[in-house]
N, C-alpha and C. Protein backbone atom coordinates (compact mmCIF):
# COMPACT_ATOMS: atom_id res chain seq x y z
N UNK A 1 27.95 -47.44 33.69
CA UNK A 1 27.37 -46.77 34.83
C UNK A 1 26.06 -47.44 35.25
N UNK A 2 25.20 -47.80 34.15
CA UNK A 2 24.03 -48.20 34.57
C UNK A 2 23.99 -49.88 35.41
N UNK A 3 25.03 -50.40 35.13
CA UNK A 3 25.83 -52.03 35.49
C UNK A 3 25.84 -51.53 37.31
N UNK A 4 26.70 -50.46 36.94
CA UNK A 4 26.98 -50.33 38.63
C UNK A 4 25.64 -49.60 39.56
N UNK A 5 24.72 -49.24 38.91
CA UNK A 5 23.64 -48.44 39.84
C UNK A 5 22.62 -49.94 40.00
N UNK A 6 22.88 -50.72 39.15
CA UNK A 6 22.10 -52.79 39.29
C UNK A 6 22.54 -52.85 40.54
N UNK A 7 23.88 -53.04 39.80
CA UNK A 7 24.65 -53.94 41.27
C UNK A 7 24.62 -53.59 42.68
N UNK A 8 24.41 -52.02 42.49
CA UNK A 8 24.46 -51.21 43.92
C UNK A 8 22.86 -51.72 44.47
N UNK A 9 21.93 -51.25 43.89
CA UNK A 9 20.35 -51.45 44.32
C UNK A 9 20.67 -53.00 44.06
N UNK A 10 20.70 -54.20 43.86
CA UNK A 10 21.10 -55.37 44.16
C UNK A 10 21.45 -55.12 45.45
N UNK A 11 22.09 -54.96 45.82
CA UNK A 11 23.30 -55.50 47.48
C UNK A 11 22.01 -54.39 48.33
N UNK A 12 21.59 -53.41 48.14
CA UNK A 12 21.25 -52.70 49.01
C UNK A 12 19.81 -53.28 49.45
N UNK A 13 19.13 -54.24 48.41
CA UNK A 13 18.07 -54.96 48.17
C UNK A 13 18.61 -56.36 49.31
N UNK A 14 19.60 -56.93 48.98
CA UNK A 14 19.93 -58.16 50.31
C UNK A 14 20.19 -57.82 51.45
N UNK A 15 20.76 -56.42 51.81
CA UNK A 15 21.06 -56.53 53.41
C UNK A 15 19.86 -55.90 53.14
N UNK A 16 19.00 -55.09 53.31
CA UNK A 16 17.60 -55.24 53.50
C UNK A 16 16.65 -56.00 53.87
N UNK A 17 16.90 -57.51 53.38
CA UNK A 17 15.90 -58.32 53.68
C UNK A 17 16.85 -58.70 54.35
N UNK A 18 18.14 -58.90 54.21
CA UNK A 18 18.87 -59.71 55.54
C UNK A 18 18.67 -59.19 56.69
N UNK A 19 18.22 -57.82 56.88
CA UNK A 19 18.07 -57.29 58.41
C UNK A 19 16.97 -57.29 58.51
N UNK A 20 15.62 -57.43 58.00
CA UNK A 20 14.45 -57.79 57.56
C UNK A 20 14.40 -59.23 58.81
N UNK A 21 15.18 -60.35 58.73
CA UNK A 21 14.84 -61.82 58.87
C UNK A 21 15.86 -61.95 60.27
N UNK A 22 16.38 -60.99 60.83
CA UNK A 22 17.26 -60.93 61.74
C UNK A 22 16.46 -60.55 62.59
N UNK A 23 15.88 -61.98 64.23
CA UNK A 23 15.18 -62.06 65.39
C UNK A 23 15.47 -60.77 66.11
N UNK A 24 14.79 -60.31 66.53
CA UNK A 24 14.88 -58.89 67.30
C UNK A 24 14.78 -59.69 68.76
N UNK A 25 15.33 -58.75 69.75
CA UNK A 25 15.68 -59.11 71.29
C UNK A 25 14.33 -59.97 71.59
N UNK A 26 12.75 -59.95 71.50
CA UNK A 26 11.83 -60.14 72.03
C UNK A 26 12.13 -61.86 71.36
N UNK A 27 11.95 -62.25 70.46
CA UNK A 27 12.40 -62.84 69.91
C UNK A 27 13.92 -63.82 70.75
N UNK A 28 14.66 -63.17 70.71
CA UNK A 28 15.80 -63.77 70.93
C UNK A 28 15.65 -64.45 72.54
N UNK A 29 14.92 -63.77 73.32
CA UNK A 29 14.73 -64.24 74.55
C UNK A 29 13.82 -65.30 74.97
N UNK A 30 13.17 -65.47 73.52
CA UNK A 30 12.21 -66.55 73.96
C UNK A 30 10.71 -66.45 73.18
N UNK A 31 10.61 -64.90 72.88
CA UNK A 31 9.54 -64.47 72.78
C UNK A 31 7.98 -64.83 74.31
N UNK A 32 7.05 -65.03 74.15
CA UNK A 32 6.40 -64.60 75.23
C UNK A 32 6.79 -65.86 76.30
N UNK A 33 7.00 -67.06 75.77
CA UNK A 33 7.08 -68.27 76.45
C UNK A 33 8.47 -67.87 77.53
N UNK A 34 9.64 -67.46 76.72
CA UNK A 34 10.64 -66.81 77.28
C UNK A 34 10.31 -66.06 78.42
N UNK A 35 9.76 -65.16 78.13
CA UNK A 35 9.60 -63.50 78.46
C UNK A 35 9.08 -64.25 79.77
N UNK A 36 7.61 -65.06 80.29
CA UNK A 36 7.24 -65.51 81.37
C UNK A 36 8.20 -66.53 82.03
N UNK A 37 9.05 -66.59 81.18
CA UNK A 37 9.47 -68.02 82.38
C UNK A 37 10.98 -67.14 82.97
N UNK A 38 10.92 -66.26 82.29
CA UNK A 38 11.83 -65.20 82.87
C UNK A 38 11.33 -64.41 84.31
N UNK A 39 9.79 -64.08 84.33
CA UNK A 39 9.86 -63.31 84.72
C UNK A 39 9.12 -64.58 86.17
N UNK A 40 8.58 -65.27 85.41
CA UNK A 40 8.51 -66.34 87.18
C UNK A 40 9.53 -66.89 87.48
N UNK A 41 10.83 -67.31 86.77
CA UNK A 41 12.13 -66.93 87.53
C UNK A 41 12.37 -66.01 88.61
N UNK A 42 12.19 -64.48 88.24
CA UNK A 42 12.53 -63.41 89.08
C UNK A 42 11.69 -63.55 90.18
N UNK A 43 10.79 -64.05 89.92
CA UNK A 43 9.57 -64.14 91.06
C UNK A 43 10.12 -64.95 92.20
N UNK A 44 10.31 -65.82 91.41
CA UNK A 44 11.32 -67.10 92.31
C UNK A 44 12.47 -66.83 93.25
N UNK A 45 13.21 -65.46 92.22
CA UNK A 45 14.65 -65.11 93.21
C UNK A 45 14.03 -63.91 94.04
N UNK A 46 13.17 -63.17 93.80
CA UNK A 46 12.54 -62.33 94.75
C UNK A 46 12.28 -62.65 96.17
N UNK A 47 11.37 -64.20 96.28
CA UNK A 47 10.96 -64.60 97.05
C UNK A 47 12.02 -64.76 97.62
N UNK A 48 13.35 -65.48 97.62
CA UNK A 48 14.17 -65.95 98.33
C UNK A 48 15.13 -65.22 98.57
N UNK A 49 15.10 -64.23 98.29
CA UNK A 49 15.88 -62.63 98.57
C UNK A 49 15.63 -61.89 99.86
N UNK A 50 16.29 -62.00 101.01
CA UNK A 50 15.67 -61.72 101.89
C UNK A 50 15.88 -60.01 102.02
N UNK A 51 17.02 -59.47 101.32
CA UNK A 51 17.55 -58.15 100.60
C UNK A 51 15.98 -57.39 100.40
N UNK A 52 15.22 -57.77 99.44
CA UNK A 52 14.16 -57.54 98.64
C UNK A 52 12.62 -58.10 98.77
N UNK A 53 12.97 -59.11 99.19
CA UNK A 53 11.13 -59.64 99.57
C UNK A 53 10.18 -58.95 99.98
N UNK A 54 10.68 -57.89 100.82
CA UNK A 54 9.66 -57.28 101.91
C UNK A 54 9.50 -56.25 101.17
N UNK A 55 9.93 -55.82 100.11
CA UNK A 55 9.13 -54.85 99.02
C UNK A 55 8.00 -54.89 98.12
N UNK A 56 7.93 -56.72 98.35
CA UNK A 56 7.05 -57.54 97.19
C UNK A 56 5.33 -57.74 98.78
N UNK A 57 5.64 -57.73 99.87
CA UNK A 57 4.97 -58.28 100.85
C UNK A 57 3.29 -57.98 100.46
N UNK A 58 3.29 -56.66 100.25
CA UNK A 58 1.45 -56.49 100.06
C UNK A 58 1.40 -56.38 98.20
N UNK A 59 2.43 -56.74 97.34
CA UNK A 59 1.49 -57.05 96.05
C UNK A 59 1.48 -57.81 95.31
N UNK A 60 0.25 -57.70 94.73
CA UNK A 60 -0.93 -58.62 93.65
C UNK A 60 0.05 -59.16 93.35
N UNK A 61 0.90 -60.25 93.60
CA UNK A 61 1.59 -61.14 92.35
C UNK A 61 1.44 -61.49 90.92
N UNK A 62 0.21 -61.78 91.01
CA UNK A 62 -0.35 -62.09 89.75
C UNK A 62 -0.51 -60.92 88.75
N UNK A 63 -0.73 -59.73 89.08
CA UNK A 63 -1.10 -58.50 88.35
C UNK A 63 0.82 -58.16 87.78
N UNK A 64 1.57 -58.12 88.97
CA UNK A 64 3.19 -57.87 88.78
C UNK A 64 3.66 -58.58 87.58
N UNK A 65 3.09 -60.16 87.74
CA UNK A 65 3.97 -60.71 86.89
C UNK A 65 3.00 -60.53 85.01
N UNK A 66 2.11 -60.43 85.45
CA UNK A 66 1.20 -59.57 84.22
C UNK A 66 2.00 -58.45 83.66
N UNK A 67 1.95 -57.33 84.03
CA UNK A 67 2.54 -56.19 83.82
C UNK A 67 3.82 -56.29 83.34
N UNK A 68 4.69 -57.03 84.41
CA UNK A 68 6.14 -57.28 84.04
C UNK A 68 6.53 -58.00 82.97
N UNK A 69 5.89 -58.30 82.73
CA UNK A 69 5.86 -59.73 81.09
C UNK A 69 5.29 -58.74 80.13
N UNK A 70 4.47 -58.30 80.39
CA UNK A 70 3.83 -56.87 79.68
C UNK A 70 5.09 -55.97 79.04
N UNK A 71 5.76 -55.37 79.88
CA UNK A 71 6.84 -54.24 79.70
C UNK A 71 7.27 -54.80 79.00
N UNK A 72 8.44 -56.04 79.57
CA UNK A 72 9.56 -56.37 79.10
C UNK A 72 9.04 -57.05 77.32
N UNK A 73 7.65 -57.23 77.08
CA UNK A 73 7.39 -57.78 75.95
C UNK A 73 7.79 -56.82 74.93
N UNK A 74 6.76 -55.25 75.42
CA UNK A 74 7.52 -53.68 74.56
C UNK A 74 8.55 -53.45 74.57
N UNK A 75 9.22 -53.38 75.27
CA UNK A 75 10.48 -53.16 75.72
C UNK A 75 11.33 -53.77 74.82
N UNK A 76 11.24 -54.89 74.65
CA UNK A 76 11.95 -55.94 73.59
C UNK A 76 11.79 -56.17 72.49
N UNK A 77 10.34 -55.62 71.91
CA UNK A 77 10.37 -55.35 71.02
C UNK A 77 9.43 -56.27 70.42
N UNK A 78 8.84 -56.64 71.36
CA UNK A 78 7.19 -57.88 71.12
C UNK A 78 6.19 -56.78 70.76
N UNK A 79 5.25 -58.03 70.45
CA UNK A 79 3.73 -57.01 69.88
C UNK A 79 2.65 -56.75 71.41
N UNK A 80 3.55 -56.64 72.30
CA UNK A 80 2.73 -56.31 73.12
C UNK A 80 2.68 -54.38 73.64
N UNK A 81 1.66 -53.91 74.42
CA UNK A 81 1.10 -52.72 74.82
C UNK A 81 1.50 -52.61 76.53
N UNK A 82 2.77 -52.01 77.07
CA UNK A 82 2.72 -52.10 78.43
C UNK A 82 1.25 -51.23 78.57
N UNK A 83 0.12 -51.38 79.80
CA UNK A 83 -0.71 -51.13 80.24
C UNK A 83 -0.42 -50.63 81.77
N UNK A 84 0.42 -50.63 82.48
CA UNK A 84 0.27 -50.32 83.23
C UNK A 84 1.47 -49.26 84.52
N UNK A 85 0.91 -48.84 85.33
CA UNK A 85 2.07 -47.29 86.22
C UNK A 85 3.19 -46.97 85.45
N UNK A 86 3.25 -46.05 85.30
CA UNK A 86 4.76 -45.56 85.04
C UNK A 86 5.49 -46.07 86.42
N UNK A 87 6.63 -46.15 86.11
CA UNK A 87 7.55 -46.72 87.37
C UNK A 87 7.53 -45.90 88.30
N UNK A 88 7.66 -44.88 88.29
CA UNK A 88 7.51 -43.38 89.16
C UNK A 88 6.14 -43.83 90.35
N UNK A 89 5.18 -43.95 89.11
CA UNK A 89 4.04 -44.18 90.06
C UNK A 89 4.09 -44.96 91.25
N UNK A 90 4.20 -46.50 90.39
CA UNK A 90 4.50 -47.82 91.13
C UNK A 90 5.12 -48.35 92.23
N UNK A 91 6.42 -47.32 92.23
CA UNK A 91 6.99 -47.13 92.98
C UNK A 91 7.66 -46.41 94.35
N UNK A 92 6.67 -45.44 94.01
CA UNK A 92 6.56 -44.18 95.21
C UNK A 92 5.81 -44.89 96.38
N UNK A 93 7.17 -44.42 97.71
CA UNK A 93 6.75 -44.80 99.16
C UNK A 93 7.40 -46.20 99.13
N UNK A 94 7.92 -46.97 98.02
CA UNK A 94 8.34 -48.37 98.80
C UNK A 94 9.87 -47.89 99.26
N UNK A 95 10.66 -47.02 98.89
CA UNK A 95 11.79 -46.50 99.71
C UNK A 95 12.66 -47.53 99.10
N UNK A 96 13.00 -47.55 97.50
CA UNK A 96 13.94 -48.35 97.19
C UNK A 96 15.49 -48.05 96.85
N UNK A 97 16.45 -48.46 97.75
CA UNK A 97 18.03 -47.97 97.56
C UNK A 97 18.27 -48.44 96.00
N UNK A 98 19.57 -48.25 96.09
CA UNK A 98 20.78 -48.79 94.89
C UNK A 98 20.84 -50.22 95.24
N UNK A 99 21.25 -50.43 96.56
CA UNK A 99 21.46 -51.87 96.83
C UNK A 99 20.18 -52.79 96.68
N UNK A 100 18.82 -52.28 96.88
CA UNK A 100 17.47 -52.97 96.47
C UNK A 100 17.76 -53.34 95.04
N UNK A 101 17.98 -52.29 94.72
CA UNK A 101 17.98 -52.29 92.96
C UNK A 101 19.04 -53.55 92.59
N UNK A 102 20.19 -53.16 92.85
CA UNK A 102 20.87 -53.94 92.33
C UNK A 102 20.72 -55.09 92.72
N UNK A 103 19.91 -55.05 94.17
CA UNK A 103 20.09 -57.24 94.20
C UNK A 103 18.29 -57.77 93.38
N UNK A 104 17.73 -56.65 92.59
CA UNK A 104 16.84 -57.55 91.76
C UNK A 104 17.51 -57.47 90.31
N UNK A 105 18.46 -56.75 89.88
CA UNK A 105 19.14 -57.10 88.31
C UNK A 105 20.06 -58.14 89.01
N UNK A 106 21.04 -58.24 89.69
CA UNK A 106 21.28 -59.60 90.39
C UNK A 106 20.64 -60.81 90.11
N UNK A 107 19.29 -60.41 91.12
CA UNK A 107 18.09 -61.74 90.40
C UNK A 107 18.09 -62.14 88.76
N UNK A 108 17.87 -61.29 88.18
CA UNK A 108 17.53 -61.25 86.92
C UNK A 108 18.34 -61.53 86.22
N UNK A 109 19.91 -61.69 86.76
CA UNK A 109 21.32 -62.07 85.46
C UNK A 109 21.17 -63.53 85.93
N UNK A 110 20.48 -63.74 86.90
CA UNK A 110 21.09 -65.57 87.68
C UNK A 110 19.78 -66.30 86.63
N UNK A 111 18.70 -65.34 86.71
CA UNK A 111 17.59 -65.93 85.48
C UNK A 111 18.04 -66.12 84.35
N UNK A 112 18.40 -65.33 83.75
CA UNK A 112 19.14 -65.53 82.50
C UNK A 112 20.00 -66.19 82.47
N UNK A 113 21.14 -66.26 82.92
CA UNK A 113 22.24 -67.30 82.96
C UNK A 113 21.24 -68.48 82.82
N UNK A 114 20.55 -69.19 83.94
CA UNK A 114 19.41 -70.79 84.00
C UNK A 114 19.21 -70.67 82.76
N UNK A 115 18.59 -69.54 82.03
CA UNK A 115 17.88 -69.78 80.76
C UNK A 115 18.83 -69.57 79.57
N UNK A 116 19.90 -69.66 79.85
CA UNK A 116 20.89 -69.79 78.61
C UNK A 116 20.87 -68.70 77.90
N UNK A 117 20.61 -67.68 78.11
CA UNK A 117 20.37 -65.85 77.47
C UNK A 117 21.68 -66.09 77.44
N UNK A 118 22.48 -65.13 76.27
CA UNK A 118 23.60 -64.61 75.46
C UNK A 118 24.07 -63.79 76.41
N UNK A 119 24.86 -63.25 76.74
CA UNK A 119 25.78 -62.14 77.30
C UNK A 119 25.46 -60.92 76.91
N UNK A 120 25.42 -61.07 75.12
CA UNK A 120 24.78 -60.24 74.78
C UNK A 120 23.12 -59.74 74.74
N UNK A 121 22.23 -60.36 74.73
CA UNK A 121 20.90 -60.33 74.61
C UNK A 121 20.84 -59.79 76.31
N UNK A 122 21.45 -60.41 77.47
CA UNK A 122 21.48 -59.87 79.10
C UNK A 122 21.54 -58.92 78.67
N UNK A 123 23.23 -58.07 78.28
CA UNK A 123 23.43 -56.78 78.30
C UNK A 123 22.28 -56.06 77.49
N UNK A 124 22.17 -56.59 76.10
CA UNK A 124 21.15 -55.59 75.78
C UNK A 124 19.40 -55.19 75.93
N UNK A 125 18.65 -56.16 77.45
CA UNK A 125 17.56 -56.15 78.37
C UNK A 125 18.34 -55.60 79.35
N UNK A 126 19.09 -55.47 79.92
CA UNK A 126 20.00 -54.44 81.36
C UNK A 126 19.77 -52.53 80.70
N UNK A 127 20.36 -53.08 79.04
CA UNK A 127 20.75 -51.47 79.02
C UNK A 127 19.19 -50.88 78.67
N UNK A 128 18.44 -51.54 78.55
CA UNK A 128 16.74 -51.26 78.68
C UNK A 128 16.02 -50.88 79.50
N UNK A 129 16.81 -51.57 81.25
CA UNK A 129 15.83 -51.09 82.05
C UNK A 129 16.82 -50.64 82.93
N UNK A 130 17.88 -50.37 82.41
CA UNK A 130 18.51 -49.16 83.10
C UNK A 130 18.35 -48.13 83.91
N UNK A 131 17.80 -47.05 82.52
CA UNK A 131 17.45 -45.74 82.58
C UNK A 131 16.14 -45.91 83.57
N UNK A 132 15.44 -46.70 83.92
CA UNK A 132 14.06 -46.86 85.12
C UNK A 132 14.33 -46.89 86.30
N UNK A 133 15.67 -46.96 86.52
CA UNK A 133 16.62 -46.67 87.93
C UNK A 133 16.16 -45.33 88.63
N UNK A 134 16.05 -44.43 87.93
CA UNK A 134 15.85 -42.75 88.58
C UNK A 134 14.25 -43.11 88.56
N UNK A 135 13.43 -43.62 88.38
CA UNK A 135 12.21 -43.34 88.28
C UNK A 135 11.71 -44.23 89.58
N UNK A 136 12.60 -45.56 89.66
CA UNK A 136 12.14 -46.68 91.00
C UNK A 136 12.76 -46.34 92.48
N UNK A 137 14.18 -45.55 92.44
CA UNK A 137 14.73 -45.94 92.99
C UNK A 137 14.16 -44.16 94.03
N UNK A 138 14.92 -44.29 95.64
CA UNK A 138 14.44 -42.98 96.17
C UNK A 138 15.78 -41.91 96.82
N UNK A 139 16.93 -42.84 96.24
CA UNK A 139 17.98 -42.44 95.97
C UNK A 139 18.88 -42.67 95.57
């Protein structure tokens, strides 16, 4: 008996550290180097979005892509602190549809694809900022 309670705390001791040493999403995307060249990607397909541009027209770029590198750092599971609006906030009065919405995750799968992101690692940053749909969107 005592052979098998080793062997058990043994194995339960390796996948432990094996999930221990296993890159978490923030990580997998690049970590921060990632995370920005992701998000001046989006910047990139924003601009040329004629769908969406005119939502971006009066703001701070520089503060957006701050913030947005910000989130997606928590979000993913980096050592970073989002600092800034709840989406609710941020977003009240720009009058954003489904179809707004969807042609900036649009943007954001054509980023990923350039940057060689997994199918999986996409899906699992999509199913992240999902749920922020009811909070951006005004219907």
């Amino acid at each position: 008996m005592v052979k098998h309670s080793v062997l058990i705390g043994a194995c339960l001791m390796l996948l432990a550290c094996s999930n221990a040493t296993q890159p978490n999403l923030y990580q997998r995307l690049g970590a921060e180097d990632g995370i920005n060249a992701m998000v001046d990607g989006l910047l990139y397909e924003i601009e040329h979005d004629q769908r969406i541009v005119h939502h971006f027209a009066d703001s701070d770029i520089g503060r957006f892509h701050a913030k947005l590198a910000e989130q997606l750092c928590q979000l993913t599971g980096g050592p970073c602190h989002y600092s800034g609006s709840t989406m609710q906030e941020s977003h009240t009065g720009f009058n954003i549809s489904l179809a707004d919405y969807d042609a900036l995750v649009e943007g954001l799968i054509k980023v990923m694809q350039r940057q060689q992101i997994s199918i999986t690692d996409q899906n699992a940053l999509l199913a992240l900022l999902a749920p922020m749909y009811k909070d951006i969107s005004y219907r």
